[in-house]
Protein backbone atom coordinates (compact mmCIF):
# COMPACT_ATOMS: atom_id res chain seq x y z
CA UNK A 1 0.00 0.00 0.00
CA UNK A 2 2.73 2.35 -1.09
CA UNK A 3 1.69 5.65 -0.20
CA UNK A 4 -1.60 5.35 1.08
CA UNK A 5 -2.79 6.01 4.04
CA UNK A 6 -3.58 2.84 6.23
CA UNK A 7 -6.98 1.58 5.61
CA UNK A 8 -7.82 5.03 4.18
CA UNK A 9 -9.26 6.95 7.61
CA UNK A 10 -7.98 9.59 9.74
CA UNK A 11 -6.49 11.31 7.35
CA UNK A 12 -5.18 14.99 7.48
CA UNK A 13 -3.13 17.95 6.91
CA UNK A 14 -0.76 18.72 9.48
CA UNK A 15 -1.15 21.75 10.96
CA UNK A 16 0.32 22.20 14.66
CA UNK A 17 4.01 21.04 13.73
CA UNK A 18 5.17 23.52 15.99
CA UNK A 19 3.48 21.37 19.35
CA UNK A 20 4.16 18.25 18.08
CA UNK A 21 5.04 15.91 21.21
CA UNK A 22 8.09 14.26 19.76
CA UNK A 23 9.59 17.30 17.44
CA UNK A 24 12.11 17.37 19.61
CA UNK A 25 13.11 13.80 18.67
CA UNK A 26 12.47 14.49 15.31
CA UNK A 27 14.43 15.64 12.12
CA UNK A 28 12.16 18.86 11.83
CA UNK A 29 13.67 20.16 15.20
CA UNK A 30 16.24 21.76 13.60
CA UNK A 31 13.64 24.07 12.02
CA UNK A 32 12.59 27.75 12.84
CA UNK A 33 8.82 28.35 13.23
CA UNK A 34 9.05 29.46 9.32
CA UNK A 35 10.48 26.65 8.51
CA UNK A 36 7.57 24.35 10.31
CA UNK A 37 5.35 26.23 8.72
CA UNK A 38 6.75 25.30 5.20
CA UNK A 39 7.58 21.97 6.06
CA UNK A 40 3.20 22.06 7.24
CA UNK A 41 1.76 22.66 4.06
CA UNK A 42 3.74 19.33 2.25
CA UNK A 43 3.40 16.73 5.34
CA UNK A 44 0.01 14.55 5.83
CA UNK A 45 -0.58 13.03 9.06
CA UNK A 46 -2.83 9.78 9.45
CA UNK A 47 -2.99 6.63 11.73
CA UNK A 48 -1.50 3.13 10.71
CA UNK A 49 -3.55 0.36 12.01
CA UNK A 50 -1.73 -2.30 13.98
CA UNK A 51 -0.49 -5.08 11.37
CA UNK A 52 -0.85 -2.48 8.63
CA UNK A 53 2.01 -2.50 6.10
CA UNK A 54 3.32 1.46 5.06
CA UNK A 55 5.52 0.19 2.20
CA UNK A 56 7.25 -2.73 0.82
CA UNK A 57 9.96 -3.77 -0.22
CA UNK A 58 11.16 -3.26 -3.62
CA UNK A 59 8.18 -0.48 -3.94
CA UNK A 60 8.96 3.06 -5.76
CA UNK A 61 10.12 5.04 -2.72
CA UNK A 62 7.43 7.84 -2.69
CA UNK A 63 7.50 9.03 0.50
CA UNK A 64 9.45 9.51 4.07
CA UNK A 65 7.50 9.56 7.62
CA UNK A 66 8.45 10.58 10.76
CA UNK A 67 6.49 7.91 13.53
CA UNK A 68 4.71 10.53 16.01
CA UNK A 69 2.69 7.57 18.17
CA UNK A 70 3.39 3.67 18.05
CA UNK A 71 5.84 1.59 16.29
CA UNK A 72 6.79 0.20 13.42
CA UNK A 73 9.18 -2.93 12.49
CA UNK A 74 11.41 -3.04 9.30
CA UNK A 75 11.56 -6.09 7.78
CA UNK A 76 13.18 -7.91 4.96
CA UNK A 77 12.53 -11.01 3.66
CA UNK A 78 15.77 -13.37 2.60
CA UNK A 79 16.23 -15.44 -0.65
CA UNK A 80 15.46 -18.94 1.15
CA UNK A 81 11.91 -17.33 2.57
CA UNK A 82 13.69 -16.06 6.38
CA UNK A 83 12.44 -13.15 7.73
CA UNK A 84 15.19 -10.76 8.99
CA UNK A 85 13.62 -7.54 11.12
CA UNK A 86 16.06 -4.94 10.73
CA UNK A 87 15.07 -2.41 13.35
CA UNK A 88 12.26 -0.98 15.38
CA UNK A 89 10.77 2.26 14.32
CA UNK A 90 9.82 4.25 17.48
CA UNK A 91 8.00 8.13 18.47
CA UNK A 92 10.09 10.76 16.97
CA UNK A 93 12.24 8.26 14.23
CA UNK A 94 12.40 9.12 10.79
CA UNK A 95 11.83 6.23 8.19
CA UNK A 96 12.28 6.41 4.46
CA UNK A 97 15.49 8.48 4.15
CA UNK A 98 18.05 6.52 1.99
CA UNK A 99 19.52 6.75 -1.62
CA UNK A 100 18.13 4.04 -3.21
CA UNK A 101 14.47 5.09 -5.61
CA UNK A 102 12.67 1.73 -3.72
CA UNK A 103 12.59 0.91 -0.43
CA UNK A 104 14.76 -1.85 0.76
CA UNK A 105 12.88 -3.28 3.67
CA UNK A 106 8.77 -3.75 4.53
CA UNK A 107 7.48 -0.95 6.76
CA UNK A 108 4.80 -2.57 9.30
CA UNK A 109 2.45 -1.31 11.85
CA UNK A 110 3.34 -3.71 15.31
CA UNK A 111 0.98 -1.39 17.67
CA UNK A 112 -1.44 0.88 16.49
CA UNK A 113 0.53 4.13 15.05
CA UNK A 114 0.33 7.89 13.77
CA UNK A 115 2.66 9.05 10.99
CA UNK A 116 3.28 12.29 8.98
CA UNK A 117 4.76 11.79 5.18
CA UNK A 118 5.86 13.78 3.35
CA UNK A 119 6.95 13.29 -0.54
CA UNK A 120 10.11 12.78 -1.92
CA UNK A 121 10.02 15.29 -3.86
CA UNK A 122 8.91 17.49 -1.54
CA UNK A 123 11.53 16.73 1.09
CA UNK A 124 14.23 17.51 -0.96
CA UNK A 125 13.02 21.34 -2.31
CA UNK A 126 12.75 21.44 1.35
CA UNK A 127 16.18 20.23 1.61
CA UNK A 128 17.61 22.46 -0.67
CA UNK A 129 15.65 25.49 0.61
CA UNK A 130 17.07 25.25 4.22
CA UNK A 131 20.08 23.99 5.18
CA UNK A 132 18.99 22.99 8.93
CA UNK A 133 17.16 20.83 7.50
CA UNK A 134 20.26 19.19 5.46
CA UNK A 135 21.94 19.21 8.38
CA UNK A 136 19.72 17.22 10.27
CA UNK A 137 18.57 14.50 8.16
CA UNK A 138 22.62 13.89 7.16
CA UNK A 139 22.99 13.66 11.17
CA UNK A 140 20.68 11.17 11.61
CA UNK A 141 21.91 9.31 8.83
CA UNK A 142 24.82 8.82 10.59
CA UNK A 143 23.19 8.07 13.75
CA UNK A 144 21.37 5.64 12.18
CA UNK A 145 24.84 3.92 10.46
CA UNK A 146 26.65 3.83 13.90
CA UNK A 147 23.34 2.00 15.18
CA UNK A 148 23.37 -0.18 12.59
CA UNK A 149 27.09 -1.14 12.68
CA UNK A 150 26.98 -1.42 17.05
CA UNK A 151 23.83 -4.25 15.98
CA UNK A 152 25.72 -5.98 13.83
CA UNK A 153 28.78 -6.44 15.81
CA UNK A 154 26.57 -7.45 18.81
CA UNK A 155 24.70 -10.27 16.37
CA UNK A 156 28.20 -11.15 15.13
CA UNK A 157 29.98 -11.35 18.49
CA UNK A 158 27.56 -11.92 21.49
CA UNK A 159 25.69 -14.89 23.24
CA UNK A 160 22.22 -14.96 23.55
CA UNK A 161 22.01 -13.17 27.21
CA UNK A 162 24.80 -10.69 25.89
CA UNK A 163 22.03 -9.86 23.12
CA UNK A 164 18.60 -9.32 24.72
CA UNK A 165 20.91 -7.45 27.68
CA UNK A 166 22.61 -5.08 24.79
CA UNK A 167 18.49 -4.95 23.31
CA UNK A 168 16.85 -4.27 26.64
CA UNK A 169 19.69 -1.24 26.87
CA UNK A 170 19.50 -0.26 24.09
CA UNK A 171 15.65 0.14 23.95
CA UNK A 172 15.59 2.21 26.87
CA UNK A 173 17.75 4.39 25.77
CA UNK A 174 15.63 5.39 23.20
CA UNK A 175 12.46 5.22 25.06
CA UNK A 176 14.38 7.67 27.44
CA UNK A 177 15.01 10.18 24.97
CA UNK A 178 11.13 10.33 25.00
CA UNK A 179 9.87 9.84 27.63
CA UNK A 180 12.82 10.65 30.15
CA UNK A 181 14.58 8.33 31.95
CA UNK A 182 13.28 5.43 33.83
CA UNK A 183 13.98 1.65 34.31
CA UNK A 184 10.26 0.49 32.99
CA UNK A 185 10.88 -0.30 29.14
CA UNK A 186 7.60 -0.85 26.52
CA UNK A 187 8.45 -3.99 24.42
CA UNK A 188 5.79 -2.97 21.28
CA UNK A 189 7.41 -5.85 19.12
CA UNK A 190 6.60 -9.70 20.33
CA UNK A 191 9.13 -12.16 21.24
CA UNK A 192 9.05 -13.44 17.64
CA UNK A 193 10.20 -10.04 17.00
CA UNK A 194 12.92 -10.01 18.88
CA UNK A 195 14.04 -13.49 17.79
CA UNK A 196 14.03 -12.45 13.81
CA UNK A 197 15.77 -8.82 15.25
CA UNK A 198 18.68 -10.94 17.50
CA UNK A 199 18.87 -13.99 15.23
CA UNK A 200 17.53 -16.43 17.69
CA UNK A 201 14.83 -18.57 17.68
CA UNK A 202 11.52 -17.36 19.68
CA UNK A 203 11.58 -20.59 22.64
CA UNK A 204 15.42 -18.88 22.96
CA UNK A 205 14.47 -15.62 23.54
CA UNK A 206 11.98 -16.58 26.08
CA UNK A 207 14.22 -18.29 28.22
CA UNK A 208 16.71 -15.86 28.26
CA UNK A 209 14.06 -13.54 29.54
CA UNK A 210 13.00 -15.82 32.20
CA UNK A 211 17.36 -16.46 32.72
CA UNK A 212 17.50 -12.51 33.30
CA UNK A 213 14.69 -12.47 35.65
CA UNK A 214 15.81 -15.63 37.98
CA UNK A 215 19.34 -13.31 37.95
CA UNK A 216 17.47 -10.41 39.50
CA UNK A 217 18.82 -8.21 36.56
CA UNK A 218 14.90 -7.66 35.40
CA UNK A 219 11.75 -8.07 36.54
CA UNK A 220 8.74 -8.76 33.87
CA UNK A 221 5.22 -7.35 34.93
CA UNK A 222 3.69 -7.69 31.79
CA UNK A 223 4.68 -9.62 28.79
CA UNK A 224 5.08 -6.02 27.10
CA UNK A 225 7.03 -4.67 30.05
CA UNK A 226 10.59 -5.20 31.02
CA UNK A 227 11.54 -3.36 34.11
CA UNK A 228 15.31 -3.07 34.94
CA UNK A 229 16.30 -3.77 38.69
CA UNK A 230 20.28 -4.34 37.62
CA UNK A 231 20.85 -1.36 35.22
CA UNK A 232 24.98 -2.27 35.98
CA UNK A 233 24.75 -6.04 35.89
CA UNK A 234 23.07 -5.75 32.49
CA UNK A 235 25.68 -3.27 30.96
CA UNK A 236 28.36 -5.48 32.24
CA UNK A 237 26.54 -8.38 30.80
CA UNK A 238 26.06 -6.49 27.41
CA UNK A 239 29.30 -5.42 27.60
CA UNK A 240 30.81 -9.30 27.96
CA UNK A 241 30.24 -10.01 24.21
CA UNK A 242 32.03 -7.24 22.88
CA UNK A 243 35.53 -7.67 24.92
């Protein structure tokens, strides 16, 4: 469903940019109030059901979206019929922004989730018009390499404890950035999730949860909730793969 919104409802112009919740997470931060008001009259906000797919792999890429409420999972899909999720898409992350003219993974709904798009096209006169904008989106491309090359030294390197300890971490670090700090972390995606994200299987990632949790390093509430009663014993269990 390339481009369309997700079950076509709740669609609409954006027009508050300015008091957006996450804009401080996101790449328009870097914009003056004129600038937000530019970057208004291109961007379309609508909700994304849970399960909905934004964009597939392979498809024309059309559009970018910043995630303002839920999450999202990228996903690709390997030559023997795996499925690999690449990353979690979270409040405030930007999805879409790469070279290539398709997009190179699945975009999916895993909770139910508000976006704002914004063309291709459009993004780059915007691009071109102001260069804290350029700035920005060339930051968090970086970002996003770093994060990508820490992930795939901990899938290289790191047991199965190591991993869900460097995930758990790393999750709440984001979550933080959001919501400010705390030890209770939302788990959006399901343990199959995780297992495709880590590169275990799903019965593996559940005992490693319950491993954690007899080792008083978490405690799980919920079966969405991890809360973190050993923030040093799990860094220094994280850290154990990569030494």
């Amino acid at each position: 469903m390339n481009g369309n919104p997700a079950n076509g409802k709740d669609c609409s112009p954006v027009s508050d940019c300015i008091h957006c919740s996450v804009r401080h997470l996101a790449v328009c931060s870097a914009l003056s109030a004129e600038e937000v008001h530019a970057l208004e009259q291109v961007t379309t906000s609508y909700a994304v059901d849970n399960g909905a797919t934004l964009a597939r792999a392979g498809e024309d890429r059309l559009h970018v979206y910043t995630l303002t409420a839920g999450a999202l999972r990228l996903v690709r899909t390997l030559a023997d019929g795996r499925r690999l999720v690449t990353g979690f898409v979270l409040p405030g992350d930007y999805v879409g922004l790469s070279g290539s003219d398709t997009y190179r993974y699945d975009i999916e709904a895993i909770a139910d989730s508000r976006v704002c798009r914004v063309g291709v096209a459009q993004m780059r006169e915007l691009r071109l018009r102001y260069t804290h904008l350029e700035r920005k989106l060339l930051q968090r491309a970086c970002q996003e390499l770093d994060n990508a090359q820490d992930s795939a030294l901990a899938l290289a390197r790191m047991q199965p404890p190591e991993k869900l300890a460097d995930f758990i971490l790393r999750l709440a670090e984001r979550q933080a950035r959001h919501q400010g700090s705390g030890n209770r972390v939302a788990l959006p995606m399901g343990r199959g999730d995780i297992a495709d994200h880590l590169g275990l299987t799903m019965e593996t990632v559940s005992r490693t949860f319950t491993k954690l949790r007899q080792s008083n390093l978490i405690a799980l509430p919920h079966l969405t909730v991890v809360e973190i009663l050993d923030r040093e014993g799990l860094e220094n269990l994280a850290s154990d793969g990569l030494e």
